[in-house]
Protein backbone atom coordinates (compact mmCIF):
# COMPACT_ATOMS: atom_id res chain seq x y z
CA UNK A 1 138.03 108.75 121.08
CA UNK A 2 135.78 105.94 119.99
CA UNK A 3 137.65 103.56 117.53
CA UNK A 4 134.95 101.70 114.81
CA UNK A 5 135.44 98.29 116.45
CA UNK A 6 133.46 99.98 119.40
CA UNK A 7 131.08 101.46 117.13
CA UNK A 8 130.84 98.28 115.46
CA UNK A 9 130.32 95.70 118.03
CA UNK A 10 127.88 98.15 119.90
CA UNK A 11 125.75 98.50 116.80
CA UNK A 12 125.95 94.47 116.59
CA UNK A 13 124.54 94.28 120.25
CA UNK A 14 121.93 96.73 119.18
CA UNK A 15 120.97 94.38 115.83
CA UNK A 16 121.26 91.37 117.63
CA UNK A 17 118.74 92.43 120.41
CA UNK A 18 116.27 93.83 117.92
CA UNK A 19 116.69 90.24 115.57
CA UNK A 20 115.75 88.20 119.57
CA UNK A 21 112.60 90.92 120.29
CA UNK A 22 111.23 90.25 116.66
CA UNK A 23 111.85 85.96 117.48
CA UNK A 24 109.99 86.82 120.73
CA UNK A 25 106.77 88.57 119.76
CA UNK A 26 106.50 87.05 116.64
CA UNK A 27 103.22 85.92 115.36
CA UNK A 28 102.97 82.66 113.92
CA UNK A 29 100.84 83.15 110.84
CA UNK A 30 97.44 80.70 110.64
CA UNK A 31 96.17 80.00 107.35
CA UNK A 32 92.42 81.48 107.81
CA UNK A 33 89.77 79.47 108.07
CA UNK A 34 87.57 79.21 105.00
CA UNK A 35 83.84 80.45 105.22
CA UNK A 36 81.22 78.53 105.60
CA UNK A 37 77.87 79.61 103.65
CA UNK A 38 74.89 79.83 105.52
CA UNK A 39 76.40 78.31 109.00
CA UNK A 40 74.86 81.79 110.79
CA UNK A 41 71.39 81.81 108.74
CA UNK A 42 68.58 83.34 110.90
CA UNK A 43 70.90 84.49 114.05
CA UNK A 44 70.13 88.07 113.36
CA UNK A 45 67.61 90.42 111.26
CA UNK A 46 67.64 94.06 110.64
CA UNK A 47 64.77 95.89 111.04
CA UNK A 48 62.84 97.52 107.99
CA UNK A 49 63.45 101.06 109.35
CA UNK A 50 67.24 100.52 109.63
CA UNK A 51 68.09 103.28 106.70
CA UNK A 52 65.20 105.32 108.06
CA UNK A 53 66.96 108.71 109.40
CA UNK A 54 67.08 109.31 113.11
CA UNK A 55 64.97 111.54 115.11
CA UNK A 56 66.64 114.98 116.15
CA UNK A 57 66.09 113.63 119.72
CA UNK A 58 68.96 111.29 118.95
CA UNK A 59 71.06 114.09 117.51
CA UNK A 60 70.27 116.43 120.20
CA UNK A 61 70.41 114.13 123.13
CA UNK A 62 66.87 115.36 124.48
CA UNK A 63 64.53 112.45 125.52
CA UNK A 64 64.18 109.11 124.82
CA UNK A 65 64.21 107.55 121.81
């Protein structure tokens, strides 16, 4: 029969592993970096068809598009 000091000292092993694995993996949290306006101006452009729909070729998978 198991007596609740057993009970209770395995359930503190179990705690106390779970408290080192969360200290382990823990992330350390970084303040994000604040945005800077403008830094990326003129790396990319989107096409004036973007919202145009797509062919059925693309929907189909039938030739080139």
């Amino acid at each position: 029969m198991v007596n609740i000091h057993q009970i209770y000292k395995a359930t503190k092993h179990v705690l106390d592993f779970i408290e080192f694995l969360a200290s382990k993996y823990a992330q350390p949290q970084e303040t994000p970096q604040q945005r800077i306006l403008g830094l990326n101006k003129a790396e990319f452009w989107i096409l004036d068809d973007f919202n145009d729909p797509l062919p059925d070729e693309f929907w189909l998978g039938n030739g080139t598009i």
